[in-house]
N, C-alpha and C. Protein backbone atom coordinates (compact mmCIF):
# COMPACT_ATOMS: atom_id res chain seq x y z
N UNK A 1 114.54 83.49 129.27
CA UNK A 1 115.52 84.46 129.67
C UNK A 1 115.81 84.25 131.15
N UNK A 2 117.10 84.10 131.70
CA UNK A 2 117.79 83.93 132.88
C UNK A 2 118.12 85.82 133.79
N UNK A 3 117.98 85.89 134.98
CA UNK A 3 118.70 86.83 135.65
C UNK A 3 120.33 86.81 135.35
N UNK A 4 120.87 87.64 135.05
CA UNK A 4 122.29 87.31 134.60
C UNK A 4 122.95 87.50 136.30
N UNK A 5 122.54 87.98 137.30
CA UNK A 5 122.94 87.65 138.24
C UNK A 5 122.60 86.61 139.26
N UNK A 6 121.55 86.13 139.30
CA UNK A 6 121.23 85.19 140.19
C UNK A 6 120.70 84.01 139.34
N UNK A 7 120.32 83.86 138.23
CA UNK A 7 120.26 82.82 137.34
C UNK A 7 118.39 82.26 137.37
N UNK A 8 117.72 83.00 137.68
CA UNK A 8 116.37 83.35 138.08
C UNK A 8 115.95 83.02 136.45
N UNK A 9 114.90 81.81 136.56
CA UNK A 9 114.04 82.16 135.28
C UNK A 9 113.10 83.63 135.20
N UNK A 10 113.50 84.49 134.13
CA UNK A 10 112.67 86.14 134.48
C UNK A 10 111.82 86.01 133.10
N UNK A 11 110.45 86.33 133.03
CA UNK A 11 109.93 86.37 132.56
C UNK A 11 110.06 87.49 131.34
N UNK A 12 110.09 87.47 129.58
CA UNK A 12 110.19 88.43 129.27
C UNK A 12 109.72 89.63 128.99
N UNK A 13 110.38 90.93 128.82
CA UNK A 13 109.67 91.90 129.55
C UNK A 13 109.78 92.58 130.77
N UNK A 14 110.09 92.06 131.65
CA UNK A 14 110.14 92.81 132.89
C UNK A 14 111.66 93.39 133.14
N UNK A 15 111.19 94.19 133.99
CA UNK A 15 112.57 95.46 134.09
C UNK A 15 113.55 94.68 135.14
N UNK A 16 113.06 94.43 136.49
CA UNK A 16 114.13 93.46 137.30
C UNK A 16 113.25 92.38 138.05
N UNK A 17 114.24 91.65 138.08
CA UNK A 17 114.39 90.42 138.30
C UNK A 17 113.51 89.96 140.11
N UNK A 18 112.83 89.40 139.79
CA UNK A 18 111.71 89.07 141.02
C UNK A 18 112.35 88.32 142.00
N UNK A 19 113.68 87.85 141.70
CA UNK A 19 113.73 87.14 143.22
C UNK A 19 115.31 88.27 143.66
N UNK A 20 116.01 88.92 143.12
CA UNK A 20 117.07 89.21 143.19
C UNK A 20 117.04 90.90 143.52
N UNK A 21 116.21 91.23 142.44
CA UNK A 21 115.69 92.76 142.28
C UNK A 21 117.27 93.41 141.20
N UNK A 22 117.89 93.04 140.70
CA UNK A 22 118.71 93.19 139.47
C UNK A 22 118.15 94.27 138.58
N UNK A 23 118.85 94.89 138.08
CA UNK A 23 118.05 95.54 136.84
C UNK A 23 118.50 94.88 135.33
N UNK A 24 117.29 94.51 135.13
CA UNK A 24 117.43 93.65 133.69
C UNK A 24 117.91 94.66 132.60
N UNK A 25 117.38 96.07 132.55
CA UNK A 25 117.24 96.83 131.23
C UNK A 25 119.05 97.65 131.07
N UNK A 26 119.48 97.31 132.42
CA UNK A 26 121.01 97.99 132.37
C UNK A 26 122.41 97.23 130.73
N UNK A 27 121.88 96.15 130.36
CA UNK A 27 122.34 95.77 129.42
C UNK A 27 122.12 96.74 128.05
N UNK A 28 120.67 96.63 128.12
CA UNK A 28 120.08 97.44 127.12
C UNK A 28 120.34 98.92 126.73
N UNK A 29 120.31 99.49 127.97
CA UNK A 29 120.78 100.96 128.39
C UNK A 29 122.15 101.15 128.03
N UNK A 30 123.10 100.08 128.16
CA UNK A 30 124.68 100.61 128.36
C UNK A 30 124.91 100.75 126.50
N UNK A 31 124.05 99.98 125.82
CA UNK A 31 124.67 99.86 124.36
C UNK A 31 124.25 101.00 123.83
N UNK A 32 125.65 101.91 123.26
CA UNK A 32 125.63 102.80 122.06
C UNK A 32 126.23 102.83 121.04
N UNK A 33 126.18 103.25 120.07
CA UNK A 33 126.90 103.51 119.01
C UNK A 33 128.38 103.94 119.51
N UNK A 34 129.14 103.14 117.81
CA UNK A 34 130.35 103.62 118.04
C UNK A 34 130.97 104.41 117.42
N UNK A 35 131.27 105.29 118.00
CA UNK A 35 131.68 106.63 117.26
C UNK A 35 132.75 106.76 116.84
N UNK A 36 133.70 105.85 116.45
CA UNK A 36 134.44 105.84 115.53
C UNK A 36 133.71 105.82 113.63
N UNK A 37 132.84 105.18 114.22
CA UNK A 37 132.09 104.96 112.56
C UNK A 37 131.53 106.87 112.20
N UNK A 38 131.09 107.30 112.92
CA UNK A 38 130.56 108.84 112.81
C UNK A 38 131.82 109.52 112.53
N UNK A 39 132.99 109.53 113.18
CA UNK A 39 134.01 109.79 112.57
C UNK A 39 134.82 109.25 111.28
N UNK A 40 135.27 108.08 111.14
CA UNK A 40 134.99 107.61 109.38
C UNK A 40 134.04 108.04 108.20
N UNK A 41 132.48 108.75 108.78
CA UNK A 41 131.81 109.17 107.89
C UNK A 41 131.82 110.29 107.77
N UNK A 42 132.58 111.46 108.79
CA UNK A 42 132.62 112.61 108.19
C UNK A 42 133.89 112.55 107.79
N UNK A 43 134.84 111.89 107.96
CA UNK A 43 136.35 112.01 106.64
C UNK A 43 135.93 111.59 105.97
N UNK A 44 135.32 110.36 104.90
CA UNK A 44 134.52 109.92 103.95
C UNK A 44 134.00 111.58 103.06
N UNK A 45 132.75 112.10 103.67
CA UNK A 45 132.72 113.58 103.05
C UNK A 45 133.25 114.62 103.14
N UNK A 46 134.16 115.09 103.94
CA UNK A 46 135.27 115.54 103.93
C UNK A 46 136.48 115.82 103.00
N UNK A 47 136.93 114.44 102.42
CA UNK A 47 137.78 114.29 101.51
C UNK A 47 137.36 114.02 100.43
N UNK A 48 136.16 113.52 100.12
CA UNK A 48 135.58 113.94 98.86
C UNK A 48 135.13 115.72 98.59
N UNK A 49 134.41 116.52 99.53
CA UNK A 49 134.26 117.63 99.32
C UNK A 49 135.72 118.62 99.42
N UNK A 50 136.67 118.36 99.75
CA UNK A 50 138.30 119.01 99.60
C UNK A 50 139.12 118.36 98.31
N UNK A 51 138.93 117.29 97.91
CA UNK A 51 139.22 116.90 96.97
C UNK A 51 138.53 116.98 95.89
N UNK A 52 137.33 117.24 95.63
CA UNK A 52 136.37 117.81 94.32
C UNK A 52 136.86 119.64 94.66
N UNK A 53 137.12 120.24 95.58
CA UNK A 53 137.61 121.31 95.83
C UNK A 53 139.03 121.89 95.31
N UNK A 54 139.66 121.11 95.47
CA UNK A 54 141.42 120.83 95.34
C UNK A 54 141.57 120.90 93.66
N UNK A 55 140.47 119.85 93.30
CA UNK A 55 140.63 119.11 91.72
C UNK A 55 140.30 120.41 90.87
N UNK A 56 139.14 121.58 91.06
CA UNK A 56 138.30 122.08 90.68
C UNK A 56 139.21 123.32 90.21
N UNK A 57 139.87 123.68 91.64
CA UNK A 57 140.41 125.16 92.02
C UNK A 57 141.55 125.12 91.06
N UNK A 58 142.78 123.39 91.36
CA UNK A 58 143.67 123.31 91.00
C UNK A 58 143.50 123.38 89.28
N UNK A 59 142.84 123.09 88.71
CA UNK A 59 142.72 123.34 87.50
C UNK A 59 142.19 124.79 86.99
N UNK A 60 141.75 125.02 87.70
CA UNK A 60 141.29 127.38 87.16
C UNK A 60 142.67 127.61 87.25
N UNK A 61 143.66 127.43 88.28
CA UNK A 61 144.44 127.95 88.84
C UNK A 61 145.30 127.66 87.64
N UNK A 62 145.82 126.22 87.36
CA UNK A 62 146.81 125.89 86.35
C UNK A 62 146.51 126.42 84.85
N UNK A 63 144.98 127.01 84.48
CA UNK A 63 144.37 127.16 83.32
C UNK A 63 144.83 128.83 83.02
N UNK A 64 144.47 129.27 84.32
CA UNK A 64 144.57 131.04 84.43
C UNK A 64 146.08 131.29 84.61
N UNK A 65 146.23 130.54 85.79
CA UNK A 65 147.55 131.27 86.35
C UNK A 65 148.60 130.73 85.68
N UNK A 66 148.72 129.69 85.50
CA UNK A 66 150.05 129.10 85.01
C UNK A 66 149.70 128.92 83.19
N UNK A 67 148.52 129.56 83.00
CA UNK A 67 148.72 129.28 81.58
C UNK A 67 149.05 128.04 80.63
N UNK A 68 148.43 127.24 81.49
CA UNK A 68 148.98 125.34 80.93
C UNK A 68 148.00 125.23 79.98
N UNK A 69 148.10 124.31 78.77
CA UNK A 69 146.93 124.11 77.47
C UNK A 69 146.11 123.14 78.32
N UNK A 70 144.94 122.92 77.75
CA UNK A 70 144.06 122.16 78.01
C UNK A 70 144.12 120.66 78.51
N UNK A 71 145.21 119.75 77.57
CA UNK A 71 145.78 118.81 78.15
C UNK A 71 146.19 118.25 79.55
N UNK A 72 147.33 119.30 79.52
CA UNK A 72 147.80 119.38 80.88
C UNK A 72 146.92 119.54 82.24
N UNK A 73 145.57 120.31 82.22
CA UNK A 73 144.87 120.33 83.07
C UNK A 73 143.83 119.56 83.21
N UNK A 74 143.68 118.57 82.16
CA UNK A 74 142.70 117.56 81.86
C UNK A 74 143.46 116.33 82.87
N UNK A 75 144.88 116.51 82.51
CA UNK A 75 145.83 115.29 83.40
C UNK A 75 145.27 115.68 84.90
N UNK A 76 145.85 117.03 85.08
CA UNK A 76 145.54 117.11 86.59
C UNK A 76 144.62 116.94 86.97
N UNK A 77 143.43 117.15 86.41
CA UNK A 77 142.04 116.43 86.88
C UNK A 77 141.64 115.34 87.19
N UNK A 78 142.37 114.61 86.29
CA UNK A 78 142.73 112.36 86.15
C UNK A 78 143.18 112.48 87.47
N UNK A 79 144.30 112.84 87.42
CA UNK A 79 144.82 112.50 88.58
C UNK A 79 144.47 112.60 89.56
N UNK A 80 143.88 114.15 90.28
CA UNK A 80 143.80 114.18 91.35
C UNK A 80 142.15 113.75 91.69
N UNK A 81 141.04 113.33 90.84
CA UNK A 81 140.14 112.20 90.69
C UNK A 81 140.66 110.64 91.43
N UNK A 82 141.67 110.15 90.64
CA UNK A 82 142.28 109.37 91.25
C UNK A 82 142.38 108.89 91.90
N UNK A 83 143.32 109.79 92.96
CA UNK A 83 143.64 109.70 94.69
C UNK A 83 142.40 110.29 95.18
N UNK A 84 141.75 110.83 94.89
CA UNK A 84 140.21 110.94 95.72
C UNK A 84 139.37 110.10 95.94
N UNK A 85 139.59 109.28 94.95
CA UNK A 85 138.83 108.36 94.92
C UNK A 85 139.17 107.00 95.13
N UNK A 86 140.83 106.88 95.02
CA UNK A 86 141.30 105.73 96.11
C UNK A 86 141.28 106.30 97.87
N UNK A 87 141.53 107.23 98.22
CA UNK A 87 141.68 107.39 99.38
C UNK A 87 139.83 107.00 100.09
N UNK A 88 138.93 107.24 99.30
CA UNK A 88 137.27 107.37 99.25
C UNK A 88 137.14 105.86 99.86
N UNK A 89 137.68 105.36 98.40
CA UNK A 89 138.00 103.70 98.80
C UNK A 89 138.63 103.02 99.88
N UNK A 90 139.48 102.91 100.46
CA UNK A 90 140.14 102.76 101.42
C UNK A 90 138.99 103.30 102.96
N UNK A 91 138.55 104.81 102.78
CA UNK A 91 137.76 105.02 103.84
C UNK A 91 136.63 104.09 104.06
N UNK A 92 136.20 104.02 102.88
CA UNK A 92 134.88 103.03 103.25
C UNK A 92 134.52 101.57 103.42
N UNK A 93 136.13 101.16 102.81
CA UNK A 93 136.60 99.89 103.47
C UNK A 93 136.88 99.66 104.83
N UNK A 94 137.61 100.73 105.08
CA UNK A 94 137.66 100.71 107.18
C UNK A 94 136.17 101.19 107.67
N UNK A 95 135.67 101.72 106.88
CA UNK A 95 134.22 102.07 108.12
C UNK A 95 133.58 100.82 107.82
N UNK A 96 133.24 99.84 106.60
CA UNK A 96 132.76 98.39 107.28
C UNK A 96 133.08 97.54 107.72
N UNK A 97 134.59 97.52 107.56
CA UNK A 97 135.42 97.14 108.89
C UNK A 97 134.80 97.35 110.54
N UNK A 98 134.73 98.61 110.52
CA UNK A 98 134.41 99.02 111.64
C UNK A 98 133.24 98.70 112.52
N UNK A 99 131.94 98.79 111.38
CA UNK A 99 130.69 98.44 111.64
C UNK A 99 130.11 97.80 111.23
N UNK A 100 130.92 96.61 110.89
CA UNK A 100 130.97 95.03 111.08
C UNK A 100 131.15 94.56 112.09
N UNK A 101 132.41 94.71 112.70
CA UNK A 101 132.75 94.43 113.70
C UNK A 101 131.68 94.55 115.44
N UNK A 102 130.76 95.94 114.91
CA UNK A 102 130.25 96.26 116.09
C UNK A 102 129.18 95.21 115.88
N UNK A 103 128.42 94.68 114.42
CA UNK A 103 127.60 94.09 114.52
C UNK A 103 127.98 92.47 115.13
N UNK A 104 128.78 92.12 114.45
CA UNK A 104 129.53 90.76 115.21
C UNK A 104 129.68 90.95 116.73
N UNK A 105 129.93 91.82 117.01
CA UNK A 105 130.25 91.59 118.36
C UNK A 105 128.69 91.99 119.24
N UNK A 106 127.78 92.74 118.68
CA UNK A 106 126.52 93.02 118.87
C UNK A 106 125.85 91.14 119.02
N UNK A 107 126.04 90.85 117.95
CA UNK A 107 125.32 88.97 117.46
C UNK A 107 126.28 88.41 118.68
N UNK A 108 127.58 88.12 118.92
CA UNK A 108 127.87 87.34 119.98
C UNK A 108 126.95 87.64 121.65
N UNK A 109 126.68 89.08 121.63
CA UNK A 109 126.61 89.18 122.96
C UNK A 109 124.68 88.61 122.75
N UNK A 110 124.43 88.83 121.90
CA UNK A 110 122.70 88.17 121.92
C UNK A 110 123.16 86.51 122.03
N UNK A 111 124.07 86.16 121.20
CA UNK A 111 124.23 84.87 121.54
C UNK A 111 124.90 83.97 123.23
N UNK A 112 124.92 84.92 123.64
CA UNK A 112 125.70 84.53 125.12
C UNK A 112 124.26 84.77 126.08
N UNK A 113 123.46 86.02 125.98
CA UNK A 113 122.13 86.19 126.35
C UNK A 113 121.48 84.88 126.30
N UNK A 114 121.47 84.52 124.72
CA UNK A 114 120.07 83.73 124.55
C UNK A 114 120.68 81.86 125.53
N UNK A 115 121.84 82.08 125.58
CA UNK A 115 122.79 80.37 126.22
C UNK A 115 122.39 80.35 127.51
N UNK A 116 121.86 79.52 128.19
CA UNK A 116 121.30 79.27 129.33
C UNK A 116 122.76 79.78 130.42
N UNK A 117 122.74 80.60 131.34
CA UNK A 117 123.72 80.68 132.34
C UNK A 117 124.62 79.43 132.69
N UNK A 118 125.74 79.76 133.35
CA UNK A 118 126.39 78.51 133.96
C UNK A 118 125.43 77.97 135.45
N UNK A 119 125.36 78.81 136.16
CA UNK A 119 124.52 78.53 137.37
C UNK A 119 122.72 78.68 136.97
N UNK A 120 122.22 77.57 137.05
CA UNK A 120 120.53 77.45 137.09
C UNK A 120 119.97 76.54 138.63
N UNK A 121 119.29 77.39 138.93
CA UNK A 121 118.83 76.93 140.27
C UNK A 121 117.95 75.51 139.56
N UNK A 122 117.44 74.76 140.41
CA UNK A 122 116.93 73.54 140.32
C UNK A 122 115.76 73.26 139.97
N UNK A 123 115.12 73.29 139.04
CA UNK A 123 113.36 73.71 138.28
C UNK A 123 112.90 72.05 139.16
N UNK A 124 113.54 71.03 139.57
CA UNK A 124 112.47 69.92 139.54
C UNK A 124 112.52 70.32 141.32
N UNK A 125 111.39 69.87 142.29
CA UNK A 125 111.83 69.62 143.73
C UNK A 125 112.43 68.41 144.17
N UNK A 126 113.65 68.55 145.41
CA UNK A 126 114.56 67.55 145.65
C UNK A 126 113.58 66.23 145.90
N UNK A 127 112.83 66.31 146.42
CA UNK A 127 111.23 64.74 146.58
C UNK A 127 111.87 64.06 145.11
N UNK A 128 111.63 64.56 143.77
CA UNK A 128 111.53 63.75 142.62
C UNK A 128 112.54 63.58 141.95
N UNK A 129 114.13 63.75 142.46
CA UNK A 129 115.29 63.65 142.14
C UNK A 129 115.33 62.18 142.03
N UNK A 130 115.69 61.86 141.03
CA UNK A 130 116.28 60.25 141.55
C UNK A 130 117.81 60.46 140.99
N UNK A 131 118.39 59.01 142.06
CA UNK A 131 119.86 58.87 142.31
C UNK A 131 120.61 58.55 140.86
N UNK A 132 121.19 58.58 140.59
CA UNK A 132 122.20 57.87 139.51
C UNK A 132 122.33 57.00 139.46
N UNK A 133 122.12 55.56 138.40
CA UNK A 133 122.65 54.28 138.30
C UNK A 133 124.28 53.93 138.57
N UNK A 134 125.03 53.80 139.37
CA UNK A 134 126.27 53.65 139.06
C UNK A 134 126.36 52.07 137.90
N UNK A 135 127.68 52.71 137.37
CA UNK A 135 128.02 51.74 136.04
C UNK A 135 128.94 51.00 136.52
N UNK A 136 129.57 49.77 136.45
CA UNK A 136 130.02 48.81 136.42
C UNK A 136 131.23 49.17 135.75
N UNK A 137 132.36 48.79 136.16
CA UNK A 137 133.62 48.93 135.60
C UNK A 137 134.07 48.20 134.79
N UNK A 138 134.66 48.07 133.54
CA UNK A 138 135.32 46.93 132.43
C UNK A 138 136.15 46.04 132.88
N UNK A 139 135.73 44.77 133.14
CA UNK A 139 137.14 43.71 133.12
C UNK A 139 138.45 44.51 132.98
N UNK A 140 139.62 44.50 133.96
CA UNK A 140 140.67 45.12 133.23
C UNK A 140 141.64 43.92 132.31
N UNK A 141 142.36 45.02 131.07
CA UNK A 141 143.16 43.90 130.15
C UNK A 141 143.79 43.61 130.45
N UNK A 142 144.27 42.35 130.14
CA UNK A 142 145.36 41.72 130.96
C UNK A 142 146.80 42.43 130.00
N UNK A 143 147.87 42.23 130.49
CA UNK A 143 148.86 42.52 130.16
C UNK A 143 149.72 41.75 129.37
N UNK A 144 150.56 42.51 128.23
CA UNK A 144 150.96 41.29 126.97
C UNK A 144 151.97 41.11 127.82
N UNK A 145 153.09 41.11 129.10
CA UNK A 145 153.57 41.07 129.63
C UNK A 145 153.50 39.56 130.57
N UNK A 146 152.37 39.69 131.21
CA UNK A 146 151.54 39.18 131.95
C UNK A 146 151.40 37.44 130.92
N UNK A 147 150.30 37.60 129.68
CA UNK A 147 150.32 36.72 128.85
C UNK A 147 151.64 35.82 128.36
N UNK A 148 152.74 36.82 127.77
CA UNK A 148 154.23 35.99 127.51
C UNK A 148 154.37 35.00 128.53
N UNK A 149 155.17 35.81 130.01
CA UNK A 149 155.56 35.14 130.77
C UNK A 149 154.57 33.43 131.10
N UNK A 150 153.26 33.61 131.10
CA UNK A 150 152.17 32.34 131.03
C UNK A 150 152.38 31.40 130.42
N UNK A 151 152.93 31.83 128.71
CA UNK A 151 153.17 31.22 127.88
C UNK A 151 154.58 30.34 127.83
N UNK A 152 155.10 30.91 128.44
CA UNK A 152 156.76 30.62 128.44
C UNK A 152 156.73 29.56 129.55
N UNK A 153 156.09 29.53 130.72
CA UNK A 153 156.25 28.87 131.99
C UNK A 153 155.90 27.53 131.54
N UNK A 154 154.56 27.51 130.85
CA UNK A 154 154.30 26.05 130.47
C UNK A 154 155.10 25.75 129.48
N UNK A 155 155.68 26.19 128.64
CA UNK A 155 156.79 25.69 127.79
C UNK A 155 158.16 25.19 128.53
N UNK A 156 158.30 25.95 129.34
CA UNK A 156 159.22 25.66 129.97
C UNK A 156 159.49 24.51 131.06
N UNK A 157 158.40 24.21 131.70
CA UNK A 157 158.22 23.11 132.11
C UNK A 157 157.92 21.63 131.53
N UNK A 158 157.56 21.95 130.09
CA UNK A 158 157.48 20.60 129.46
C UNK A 158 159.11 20.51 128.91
N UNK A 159 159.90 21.15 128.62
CA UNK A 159 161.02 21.09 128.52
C UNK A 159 162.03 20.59 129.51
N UNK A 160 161.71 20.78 130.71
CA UNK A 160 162.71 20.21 132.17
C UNK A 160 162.32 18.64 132.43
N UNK A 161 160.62 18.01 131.55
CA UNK A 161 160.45 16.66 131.91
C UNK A 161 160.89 15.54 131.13
């Protein structure tokens, strides 16, 4: 594990950083839940408990009050089952949407943690550095340009003798 500010090998475990004095645990500290998902889960029960409500009432109501046969209030029950239970669907498709997302983005930021920093101070001492071999450059190619004209000159001169 690196100092994310000074690029300090920090031992793991410790709260800040020994050469910098950083606070390591402020990463840790800042992450909370996202409360959009706490909100998706109380519409989730919400609209199931208003809609088992709705379904329940609306049928006494159509049975007593409106005097509808049995049929008819068996439909309204289908139905409004239904949309309770697509809308149910749909909710709980966006809340793992949702808290998916936090986990993905939770896994990238461990993965950027665990990637060695861009800046790392120098673990070997400058004494045991050695220099770089420089490499040797490639013959450059000659040019098909270059080649024609070569070709042509000596032709051309056995032609003028």
């Amino acid at each position: 594990m690196y100092c994310a500010t000074c690029g300090t090998p920090v031992a793991a475990g410790l709260s800040f950083c020994n050469r910098c004095g950083t606070n390591l645990n402020k990463e840790r500290a800042g992450a909370t839940s996202n409360p959009i998902g706490g909100y998706l889960i109380s519409g989730v029960v919400l609209v199931a408990i208003l809609g088992l409500g709705i379904m329940c009432g609306g049928a006494i109501a159509l049975k007593k009050g409106a005097e509808l046969q049995e049929p008819a209030v068996v439909f309204f029950m289908v139905l409004c089952f239904a949309i309770v239970a697509m809308v149910e669907v749909f909710l709980v498709r966006q809340m793992s949407r949702v808290l998916d997302s936090g986990r993905n983005q939770e896994r990238q930021e461990q993965l950027t943690k665990q990637q060695q920093p861009l800046f790392q101070p120098a673990l070997v001492p400058a004494s045991e550095v050695r220099a770089a071999q420089l490499r040797t450059a490639p013959e450059p190619v000659t040019s098909v340009t270059e080649n024609t004209t070569r070709t042509l000159e000596h032709a051309f001169r056995q032609s003028q003798k």
